[in-house]
Protein backbone atom coordinates (compact mmCIF):
# COMPACT_ATOMS: atom_id res chain seq x y z
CA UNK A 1 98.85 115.20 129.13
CA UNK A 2 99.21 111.87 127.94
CA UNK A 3 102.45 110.06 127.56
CA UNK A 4 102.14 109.11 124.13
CA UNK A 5 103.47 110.40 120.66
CA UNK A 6 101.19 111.46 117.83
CA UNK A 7 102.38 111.16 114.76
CA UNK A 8 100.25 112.06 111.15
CA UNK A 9 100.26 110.69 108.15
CA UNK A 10 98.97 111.06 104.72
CA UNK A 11 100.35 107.46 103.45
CA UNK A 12 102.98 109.40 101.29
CA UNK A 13 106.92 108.26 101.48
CA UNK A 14 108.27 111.55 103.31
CA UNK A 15 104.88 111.32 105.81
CA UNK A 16 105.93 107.26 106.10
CA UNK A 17 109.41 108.39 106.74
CA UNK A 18 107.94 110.59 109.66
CA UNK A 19 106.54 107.06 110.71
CA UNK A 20 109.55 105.45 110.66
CA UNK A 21 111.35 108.43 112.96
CA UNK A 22 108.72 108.79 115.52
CA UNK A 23 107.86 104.91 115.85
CA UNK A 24 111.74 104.33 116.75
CA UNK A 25 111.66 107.61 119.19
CA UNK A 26 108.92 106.12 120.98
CA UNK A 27 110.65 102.72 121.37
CA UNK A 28 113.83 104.96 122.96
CA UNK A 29 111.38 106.42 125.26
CA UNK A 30 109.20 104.07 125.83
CA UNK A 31 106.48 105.34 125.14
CA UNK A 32 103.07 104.52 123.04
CA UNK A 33 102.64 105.60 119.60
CA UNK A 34 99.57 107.22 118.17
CA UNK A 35 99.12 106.95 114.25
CA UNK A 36 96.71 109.66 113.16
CA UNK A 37 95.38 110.06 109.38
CA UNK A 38 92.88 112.95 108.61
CA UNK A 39 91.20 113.13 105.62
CA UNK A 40 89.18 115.44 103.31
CA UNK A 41 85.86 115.04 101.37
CA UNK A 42 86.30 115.89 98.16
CA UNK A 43 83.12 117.77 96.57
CA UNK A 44 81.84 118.58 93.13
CA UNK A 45 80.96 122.60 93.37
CA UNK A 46 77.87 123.00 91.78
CA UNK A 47 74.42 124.73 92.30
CA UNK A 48 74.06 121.94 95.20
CA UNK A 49 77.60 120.64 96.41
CA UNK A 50 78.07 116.73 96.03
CA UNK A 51 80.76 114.37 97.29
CA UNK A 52 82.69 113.63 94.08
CA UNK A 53 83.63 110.02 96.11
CA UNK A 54 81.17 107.71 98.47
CA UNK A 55 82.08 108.97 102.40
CA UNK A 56 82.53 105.17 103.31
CA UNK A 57 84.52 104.75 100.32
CA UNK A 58 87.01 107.49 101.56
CA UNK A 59 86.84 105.78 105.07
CA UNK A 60 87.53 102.26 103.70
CA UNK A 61 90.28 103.67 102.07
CA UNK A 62 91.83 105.01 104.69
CA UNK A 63 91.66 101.81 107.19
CA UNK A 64 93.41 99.82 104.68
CA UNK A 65 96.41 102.56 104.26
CA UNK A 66 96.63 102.39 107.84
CA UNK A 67 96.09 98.82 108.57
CA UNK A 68 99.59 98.03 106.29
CA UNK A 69 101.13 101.43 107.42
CA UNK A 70 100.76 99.87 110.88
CA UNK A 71 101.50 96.26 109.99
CA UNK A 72 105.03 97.48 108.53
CA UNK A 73 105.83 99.68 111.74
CA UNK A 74 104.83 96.59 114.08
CA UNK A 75 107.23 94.74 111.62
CA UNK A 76 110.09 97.02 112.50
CA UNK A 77 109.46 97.94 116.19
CA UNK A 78 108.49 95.19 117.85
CA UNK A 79 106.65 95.51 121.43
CA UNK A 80 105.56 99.33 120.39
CA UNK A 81 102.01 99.95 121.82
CA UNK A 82 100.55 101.30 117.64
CA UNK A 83 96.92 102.67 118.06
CA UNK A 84 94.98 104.41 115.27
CA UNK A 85 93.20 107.25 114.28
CA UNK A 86 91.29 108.19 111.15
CA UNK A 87 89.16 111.39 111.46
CA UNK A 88 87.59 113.78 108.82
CA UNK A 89 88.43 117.09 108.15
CA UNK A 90 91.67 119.72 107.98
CA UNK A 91 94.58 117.87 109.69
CA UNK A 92 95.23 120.68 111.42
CA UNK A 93 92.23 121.27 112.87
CA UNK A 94 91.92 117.21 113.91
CA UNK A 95 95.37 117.67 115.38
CA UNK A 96 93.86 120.45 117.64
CA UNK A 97 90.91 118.76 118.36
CA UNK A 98 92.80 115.65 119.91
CA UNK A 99 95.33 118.22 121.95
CA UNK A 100 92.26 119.80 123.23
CA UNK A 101 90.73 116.41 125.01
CA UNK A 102 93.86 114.10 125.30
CA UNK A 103 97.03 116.26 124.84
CA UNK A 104 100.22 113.82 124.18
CA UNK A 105 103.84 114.74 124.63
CA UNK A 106 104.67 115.08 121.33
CA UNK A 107 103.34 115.44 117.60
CA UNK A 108 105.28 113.92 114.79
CA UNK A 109 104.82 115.48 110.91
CA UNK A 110 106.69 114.52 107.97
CA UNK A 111 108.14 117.34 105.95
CA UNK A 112 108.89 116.88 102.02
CA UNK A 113 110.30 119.08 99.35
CA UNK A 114 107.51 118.53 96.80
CA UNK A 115 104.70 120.83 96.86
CA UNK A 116 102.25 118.18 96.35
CA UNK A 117 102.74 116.37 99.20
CA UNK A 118 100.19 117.08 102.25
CA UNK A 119 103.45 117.83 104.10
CA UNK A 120 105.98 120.65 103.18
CA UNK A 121 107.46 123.63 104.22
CA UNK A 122 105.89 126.49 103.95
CA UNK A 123 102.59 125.04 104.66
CA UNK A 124 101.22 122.31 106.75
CA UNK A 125 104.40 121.48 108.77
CA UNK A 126 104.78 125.06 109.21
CA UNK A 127 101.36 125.71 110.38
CA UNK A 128 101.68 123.00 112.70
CA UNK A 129 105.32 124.35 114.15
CA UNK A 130 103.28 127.42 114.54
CA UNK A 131 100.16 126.75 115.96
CA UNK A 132 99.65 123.52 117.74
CA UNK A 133 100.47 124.13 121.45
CA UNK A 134 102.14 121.54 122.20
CA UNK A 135 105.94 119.86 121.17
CA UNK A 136 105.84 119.48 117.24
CA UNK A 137 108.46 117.83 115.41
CA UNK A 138 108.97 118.27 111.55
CA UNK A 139 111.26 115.55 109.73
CA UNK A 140 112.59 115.77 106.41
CA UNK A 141 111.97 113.40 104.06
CA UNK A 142 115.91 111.77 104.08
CA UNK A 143 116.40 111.70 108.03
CA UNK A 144 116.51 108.15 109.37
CA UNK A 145 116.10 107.63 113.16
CA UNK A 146 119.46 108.17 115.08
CA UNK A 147 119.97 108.58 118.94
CA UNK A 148 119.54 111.89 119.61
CA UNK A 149 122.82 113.13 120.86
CA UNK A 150 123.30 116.72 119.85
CA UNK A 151 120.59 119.76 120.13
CA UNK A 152 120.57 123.36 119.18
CA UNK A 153 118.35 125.70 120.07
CA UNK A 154 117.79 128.99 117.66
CA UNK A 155 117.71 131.66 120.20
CA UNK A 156 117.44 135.47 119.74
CA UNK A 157 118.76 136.74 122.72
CA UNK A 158 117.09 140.39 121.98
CA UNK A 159 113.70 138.74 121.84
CA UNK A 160 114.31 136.80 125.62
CA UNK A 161 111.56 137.02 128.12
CA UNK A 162 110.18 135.01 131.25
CA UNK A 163 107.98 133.61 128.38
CA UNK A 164 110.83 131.73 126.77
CA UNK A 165 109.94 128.06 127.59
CA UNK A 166 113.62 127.20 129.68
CA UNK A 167 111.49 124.18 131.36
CA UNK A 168 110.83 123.03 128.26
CA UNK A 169 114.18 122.89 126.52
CA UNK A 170 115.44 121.60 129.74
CA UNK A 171 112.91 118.74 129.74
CA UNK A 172 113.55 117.77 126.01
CA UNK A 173 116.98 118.36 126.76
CA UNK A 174 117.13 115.82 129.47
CA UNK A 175 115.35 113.76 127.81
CA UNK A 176 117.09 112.56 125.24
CA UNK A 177 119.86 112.55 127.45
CA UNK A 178 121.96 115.15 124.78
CA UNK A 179 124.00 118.03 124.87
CA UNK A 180 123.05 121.50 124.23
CA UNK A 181 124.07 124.33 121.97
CA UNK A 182 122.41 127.70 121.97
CA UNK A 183 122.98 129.55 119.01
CA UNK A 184 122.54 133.38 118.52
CA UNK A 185 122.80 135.07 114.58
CA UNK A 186 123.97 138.89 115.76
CA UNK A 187 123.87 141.71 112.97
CA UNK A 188 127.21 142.86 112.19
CA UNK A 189 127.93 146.06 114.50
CA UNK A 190 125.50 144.69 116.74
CA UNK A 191 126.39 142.59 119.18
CA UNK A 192 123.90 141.20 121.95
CA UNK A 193 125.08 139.94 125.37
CA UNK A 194 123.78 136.75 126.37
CA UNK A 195 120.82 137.58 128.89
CA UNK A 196 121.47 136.74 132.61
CA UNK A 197 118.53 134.59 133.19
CA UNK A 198 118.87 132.41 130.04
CA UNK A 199 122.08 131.18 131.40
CA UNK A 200 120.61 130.56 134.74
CA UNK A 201 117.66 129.23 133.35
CA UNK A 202 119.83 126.28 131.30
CA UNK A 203 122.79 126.18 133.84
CA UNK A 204 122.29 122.71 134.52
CA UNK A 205 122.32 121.84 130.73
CA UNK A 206 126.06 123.26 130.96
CA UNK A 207 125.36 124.66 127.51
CA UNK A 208 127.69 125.56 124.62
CA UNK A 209 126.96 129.23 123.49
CA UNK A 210 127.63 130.39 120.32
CA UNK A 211 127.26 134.09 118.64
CA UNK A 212 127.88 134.40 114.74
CA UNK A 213 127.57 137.58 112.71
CA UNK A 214 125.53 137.51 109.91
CA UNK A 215 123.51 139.17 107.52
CA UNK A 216 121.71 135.41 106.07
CA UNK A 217 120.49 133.81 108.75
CA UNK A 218 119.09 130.50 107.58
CA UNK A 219 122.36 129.80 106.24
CA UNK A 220 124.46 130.31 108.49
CA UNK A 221 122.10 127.96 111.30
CA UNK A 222 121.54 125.61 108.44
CA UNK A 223 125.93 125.32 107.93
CA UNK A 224 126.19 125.22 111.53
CA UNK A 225 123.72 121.99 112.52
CA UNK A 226 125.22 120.39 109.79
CA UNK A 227 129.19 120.90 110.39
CA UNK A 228 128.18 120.04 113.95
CA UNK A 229 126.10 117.22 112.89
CA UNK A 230 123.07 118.35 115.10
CA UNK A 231 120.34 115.71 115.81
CA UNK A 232 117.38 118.72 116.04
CA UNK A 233 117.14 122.10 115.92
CA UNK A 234 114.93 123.19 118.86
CA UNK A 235 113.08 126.75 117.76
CA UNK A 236 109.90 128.64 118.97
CA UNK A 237 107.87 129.83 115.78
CA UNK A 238 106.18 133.06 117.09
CA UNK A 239 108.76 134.34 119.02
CA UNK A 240 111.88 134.76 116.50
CA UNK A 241 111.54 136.26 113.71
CA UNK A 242 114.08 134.28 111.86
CA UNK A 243 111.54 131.73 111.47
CA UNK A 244 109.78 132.96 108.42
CA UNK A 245 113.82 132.61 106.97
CA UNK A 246 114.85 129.52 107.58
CA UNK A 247 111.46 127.37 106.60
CA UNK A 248 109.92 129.48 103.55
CA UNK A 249 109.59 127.31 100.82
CA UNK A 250 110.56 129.24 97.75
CA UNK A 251 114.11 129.21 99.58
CA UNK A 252 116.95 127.46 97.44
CA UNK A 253 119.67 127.36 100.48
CA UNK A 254 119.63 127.53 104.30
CA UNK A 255 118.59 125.18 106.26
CA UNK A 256 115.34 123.54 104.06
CA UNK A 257 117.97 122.50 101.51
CA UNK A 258 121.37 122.52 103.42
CA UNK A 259 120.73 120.59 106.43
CA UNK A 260 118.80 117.51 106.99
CA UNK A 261 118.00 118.10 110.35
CA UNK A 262 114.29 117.60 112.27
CA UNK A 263 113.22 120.65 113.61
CA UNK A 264 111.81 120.76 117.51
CA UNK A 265 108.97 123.97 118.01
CA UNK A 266 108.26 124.75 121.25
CA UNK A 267 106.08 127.48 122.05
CA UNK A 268 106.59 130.49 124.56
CA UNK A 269 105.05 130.06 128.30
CA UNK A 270 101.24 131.13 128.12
């Protein structure tokens, strides 16, 4: 694994925005940034499929969107190591390609509430939370960089196992040099202890734990990060099933409209 931080763009503001966030989180780490653009050929669907716009064309495009995408990041961070990447094909499936041969630490996506943008809930940012195996960070299209001081992480404690990534939230955790809150939604008449190895697993976090009751989940995380003014919310997409909640896109509160908040997937221990 490479120490770099791959972010993706599409060239539109909220994916720009995602820029922006991960070009001043890899000045605070000091670490390289890797600007990745993927891009699909459009074709004609006739008796014999055509390319309804030159392939070079497309390309030429592309390396000018990310020649001043680059120029204006270089502008604002100065001394960040910027490469580029412009590749064909589904982002997703570019993003998996690079993770396969020259994983980095972390991938960036932006995350608008327009369903025409590449990037939106619901869809490509969720597919990448999801999927990609490694660290993915989704960030809305209003959230300016800020020194991470504050995380919460989503946990379910009835869905714990030794496959719940603890080295992972400890690392992230660390870090950014923040504190930690782990928050638990119980069903009313339901309560769940909190399980034995999670709190030996983060006892050198010295965690805040809090249990709420709850029948709406995603709204009562969402009014939680933001009366606590949480920095991320740190989740793991296959494991909880409150996911599904708190990102689907036809959602009009909880946390997609409530809280403006970049969301942290990690993924459970292979």
């Amino acid at each position: 694994m490479s120490n770099r931080i791959i972010v993706a763009t599409d060239f539109s503001p909220a994916a720009q925005n995602a820029v922006k966030y991960a070009a001043h989180l890899a000045q605070h780490l000091q670490v390289p940034l890797e600007m990745l653009h993927a891009y699909i050929i459009p074709f004609a669907y006739t008796d014999s499929p055509v390319p309804l716009l030159n392939i070079d064309e497309i390309q030429k495009i592309a390396e000018d969107s990310m020649q001043a995408a680059s120029a204006e990041i270089e502008a604002t961070c100065r001394g960040l190591s910027i490469s580029q990447r412009i590749l064909p094909g589904d982002l997703i499936d570019c993003l998996a390609e690079v993770i396969e041969n020259d994983p980095p630490m972390l991938v960036v996506l932006g995350k608008s509430g327009s369903g025409n943008s590449t990037f939106f809930w619901g869809s490509m940012a969720v597919n990448a939370l999801r999927n990609l195996t490694i660290p993915v960070l989704a960030i809305p299209a209003e959230v300016n960089w800020t020194p991470i001081e504050k995380i919460a992480f989503a946990a379910d404690y009835k869905q714990f196992s030794e496959d719940t990534p603890l080295e992972k939230i400890r690392h992230w955790v660390e870090k950014m040099k923040a504190s930690l809150t782990v928050l638990h939604v119980d069903r009313e008449n339901d309560p769940t202890e909190i399980p034995a190895q999670l709190q030996q697993g983060l006892a050198g976090l010295h965690p805040e734990y809090q249990s709420m009751v709850a029948e709406n989940i995603e709204t009562i995380i969402g009014n939680f990060v933001t009366e606590h003014q949480i920095n991320w919310l740190m989740v793991i997409p296959k494991k909880y099933g409150f996911f599904e909640n708190i990102f689907h896109k036809s959602r009009t509160k909880g946390l997609t409209q409530n809280s403006k908040i970049p969301v942290l997937a990690l993924h459970q221990v292979e």
